[in-house]
Protein backbone atom coordinates (compact mmCIF):
# COMPACT_ATOMS: atom_id res chain seq x y z
CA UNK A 1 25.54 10.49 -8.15
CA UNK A 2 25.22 9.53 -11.81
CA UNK A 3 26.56 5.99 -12.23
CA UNK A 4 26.40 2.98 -9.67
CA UNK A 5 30.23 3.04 -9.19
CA UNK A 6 29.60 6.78 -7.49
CA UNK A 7 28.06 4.79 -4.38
CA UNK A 8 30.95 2.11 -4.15
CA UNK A 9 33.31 4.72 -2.17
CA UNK A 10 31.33 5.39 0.35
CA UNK A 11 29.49 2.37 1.11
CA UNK A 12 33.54 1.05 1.10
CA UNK A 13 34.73 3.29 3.26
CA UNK A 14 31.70 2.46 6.03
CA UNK A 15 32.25 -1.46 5.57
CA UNK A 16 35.66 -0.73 6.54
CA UNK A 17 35.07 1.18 9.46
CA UNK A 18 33.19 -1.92 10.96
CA UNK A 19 36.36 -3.77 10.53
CA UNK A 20 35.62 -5.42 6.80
CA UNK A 21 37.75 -6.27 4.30
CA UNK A 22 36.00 -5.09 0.87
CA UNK A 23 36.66 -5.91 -2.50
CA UNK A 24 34.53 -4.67 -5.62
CA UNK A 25 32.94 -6.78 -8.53
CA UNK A 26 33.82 -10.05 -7.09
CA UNK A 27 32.24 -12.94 -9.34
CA UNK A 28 28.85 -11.49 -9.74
CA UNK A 29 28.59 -9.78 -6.79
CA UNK A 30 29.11 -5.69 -6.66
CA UNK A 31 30.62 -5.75 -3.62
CA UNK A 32 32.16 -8.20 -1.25
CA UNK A 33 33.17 -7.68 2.78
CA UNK A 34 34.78 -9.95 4.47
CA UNK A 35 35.84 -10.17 7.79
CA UNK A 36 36.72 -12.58 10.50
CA UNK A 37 34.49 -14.39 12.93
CA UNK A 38 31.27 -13.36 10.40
CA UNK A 39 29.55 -14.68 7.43
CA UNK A 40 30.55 -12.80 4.33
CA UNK A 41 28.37 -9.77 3.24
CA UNK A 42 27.10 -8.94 -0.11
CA UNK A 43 25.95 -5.75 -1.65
CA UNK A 44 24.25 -5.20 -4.64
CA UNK A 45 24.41 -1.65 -5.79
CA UNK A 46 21.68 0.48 -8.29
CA UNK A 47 21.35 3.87 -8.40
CA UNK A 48 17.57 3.22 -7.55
CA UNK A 49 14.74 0.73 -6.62
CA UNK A 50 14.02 -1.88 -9.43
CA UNK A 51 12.70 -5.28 -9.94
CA UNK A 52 16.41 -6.48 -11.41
CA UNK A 53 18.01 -5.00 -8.50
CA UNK A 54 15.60 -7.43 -5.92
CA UNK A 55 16.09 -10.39 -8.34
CA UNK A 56 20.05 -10.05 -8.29
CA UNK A 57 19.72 -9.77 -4.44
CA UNK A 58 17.37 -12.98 -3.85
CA UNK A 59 19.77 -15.05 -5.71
CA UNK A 60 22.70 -13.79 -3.57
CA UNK A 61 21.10 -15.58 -0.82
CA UNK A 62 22.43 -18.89 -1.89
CA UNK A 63 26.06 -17.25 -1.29
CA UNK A 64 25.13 -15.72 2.10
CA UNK A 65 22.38 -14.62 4.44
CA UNK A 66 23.81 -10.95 5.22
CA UNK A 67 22.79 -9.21 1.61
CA UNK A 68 22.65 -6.27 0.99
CA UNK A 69 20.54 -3.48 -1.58
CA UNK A 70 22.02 -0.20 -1.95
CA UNK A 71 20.79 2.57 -3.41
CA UNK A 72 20.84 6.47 -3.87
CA UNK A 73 18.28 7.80 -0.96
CA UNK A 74 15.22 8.76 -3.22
CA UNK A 75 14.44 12.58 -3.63
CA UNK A 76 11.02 13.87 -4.17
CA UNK A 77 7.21 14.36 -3.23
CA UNK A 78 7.21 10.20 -3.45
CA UNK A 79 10.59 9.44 -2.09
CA UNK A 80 9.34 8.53 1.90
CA UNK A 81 6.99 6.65 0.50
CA UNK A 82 8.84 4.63 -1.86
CA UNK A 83 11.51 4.22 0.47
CA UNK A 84 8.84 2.81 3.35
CA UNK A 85 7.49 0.65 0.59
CA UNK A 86 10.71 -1.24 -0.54
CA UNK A 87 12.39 -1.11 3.09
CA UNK A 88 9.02 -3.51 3.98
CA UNK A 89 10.00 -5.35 0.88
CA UNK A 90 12.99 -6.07 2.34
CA UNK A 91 12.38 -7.09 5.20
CA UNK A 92 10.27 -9.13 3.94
CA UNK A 93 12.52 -11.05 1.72
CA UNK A 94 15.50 -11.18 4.65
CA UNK A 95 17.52 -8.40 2.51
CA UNK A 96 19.71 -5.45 4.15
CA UNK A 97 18.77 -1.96 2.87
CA UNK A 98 21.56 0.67 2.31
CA UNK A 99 20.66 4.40 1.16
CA UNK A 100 23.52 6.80 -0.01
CA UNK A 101 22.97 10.16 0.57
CA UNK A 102 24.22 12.57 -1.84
CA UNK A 103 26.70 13.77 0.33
CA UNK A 104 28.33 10.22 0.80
CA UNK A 105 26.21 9.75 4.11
CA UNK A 106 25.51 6.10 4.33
CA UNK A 107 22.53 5.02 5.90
CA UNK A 108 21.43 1.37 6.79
CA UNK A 109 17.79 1.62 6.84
CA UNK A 110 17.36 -2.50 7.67
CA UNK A 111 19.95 -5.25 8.21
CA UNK A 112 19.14 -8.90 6.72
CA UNK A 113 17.32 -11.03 9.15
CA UNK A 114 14.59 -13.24 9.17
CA UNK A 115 11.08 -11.80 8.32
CA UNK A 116 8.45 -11.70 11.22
CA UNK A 117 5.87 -9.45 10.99
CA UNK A 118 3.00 -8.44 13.64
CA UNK A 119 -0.73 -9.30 12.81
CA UNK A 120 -2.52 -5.87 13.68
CA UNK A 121 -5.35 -7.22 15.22
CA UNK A 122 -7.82 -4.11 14.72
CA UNK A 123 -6.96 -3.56 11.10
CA UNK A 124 -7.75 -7.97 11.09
CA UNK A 125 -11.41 -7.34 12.49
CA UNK A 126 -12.01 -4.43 10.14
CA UNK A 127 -11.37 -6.52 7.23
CA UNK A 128 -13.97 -9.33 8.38
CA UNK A 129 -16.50 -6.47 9.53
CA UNK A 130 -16.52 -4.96 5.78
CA UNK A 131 -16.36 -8.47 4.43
CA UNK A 132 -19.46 -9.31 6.63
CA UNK A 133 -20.85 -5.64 5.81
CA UNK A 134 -21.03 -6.64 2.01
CA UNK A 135 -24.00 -8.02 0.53
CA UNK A 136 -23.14 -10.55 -2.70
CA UNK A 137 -19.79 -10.28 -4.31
CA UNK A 138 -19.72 -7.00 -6.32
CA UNK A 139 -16.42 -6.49 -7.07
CA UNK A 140 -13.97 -8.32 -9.48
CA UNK A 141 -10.66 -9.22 -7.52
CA UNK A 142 -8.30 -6.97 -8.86
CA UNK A 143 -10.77 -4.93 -10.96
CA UNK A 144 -10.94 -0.90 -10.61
CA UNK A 145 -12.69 0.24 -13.71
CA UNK A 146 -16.03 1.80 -12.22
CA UNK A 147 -14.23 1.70 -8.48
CA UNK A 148 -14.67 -0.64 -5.49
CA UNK A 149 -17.60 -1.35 -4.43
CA UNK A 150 -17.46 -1.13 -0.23
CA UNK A 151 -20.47 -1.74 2.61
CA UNK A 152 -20.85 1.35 2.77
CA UNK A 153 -21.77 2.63 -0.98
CA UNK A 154 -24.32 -0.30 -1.00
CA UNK A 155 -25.99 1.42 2.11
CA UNK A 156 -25.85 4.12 -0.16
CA UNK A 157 -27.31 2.80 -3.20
CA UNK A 158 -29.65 1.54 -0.69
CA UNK A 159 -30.82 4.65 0.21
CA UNK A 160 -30.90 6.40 -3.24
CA UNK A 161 -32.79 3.79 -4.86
CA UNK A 162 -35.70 3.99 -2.07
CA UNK A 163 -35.55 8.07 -2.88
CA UNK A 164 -35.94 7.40 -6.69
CA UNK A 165 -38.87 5.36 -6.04
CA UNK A 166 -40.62 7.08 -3.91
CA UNK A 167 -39.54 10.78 -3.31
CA UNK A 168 -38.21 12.93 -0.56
CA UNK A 169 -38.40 10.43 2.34
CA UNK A 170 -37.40 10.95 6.48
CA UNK A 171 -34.60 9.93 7.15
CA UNK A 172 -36.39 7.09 9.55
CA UNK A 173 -38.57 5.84 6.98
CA UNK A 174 -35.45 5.26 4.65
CA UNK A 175 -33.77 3.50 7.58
CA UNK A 176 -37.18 1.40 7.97
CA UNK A 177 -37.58 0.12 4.21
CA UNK A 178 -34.08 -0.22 3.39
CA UNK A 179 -32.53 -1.66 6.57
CA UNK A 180 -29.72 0.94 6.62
CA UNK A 181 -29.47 1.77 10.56
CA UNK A 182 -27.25 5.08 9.85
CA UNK A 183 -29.31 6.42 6.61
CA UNK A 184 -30.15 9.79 8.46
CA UNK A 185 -26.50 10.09 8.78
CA UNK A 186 -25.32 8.64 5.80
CA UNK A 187 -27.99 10.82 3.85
CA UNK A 188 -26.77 14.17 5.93
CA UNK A 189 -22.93 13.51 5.52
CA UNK A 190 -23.23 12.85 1.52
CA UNK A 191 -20.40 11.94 0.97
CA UNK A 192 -21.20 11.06 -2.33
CA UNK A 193 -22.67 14.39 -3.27
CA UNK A 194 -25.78 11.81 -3.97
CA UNK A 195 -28.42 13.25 -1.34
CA UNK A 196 -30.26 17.00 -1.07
CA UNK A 197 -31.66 17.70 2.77
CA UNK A 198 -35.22 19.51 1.47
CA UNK A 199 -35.97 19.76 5.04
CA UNK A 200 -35.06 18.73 8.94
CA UNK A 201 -34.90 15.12 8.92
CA UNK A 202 -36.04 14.67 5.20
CA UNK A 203 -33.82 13.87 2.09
CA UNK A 204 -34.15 13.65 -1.17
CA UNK A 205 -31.96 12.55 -4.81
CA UNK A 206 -29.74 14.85 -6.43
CA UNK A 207 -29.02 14.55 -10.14
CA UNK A 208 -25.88 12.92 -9.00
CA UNK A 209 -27.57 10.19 -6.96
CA UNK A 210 -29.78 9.27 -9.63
CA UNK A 211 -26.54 9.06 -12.30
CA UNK A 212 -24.62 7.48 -9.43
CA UNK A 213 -27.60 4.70 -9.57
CA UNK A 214 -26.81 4.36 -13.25
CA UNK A 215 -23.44 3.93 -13.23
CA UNK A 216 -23.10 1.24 -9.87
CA UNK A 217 -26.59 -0.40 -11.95
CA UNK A 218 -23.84 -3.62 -12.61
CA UNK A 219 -22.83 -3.41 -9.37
CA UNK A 220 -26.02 -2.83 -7.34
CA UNK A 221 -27.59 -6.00 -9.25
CA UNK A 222 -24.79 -8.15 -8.11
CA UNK A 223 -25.89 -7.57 -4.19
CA UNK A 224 -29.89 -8.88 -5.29
């Protein structure tokens, strides 16, 4: 489908098999179904996902509660995502998604309706764990330049700093000075590529820990 009039058709032709009456390019509205006994229905066509496409939907709402996005289904290595992404978008504004197929097959992926969304309680607790986890305030909101600074990397600049004072260390003696309970397994998983196992039980720095202290040196001052 090339132009937005391509997915008129067939989003007409399924209206109409739910008993609508349907009428293109009525005021400002792409498409308008009507039918007896139910509010009138509003759909707002675009060959894909964009900011206008939301905006000219939102003000629709003043017409009628059942709108209505359509839009080509999305092709691609991104497309489920993008397509879970704005169907939660719409939910969450009280919009109807519509995906055309490019066969014709219409889908309707949501129907308008009020938004209500479940708290996921575990994913709640592991928010306030990290945020208790994290010493000082490291990380600008919305800032990504040298990355995010989480609990866990501090453990880990924990550890490497104790190493580049004072040398290959046990693992229990690193736990001991720094207060990191896990920093034999921290230290042996290395995720960071920071740590060098010179023996059982006993780590030391690899160049990359000591350029990884460098370059979190802003960010491991902020948690003194």
């Amino acid at each position: 489908m090339d132009r937005e009039q391509d997915l008129y058709p067939p989003i007409k032709a399924f209206l109409q098999r739910q008993g609508y009456d349907v009428k293109g390019e009525v005021g400002a509205a792409d498409i308008v179904a009507i039918r007896e006994g139910s509010d009138p229905v509003i759909v707002e066509l675009k060959l894909k996902f964009s900011l206008a496409l939301f905006h000219q939907a939102i003000t629709r709402l003043k017409l009628t509660d059942q709108v209505y996005i359509a839009v080509c289904k999305p092709k691609g290595r991104s497309a489920r995502r993008m397509l879970k992404d704005n169907l939660a978008l719409c939910r969450r504004l009280g919009l109807g998604l519509i995906t055309v197929r490019m066969d014709g097959e219409v889908e309707v992926q949501c129907d308008p309706g009020p938004y209500a969304p479940r708290k996921d309680k575990k994913k709640t607790e592991r928010l306030l764990r990290e945020f208790d986890r994290l010493e000082g305030d490291p990380n600008a909101g919305g800032a990504t330049r040298h990355g995010i600074v989480t609990a866990y990397r501090q453990d880990a600049l924990k550890c490497a700093s104790h190493l580049a004072e004072c040398g290959a260390s046990k693992g229990s003696d690193v736990a001991m000075a720094t207060g990191v309970t896990e920093a034999t397994r921290l230290m042996r998983d290395n995720h960071y590529g920071w740590f060098d196992k010179v023996e059982k039980g006993i780590y030391g720095l690899t160049d990359a820990g000591y350029d990884g202290l460098k370059h979190w040196a802003y960010s491991w001052e902020q948690t003194d």
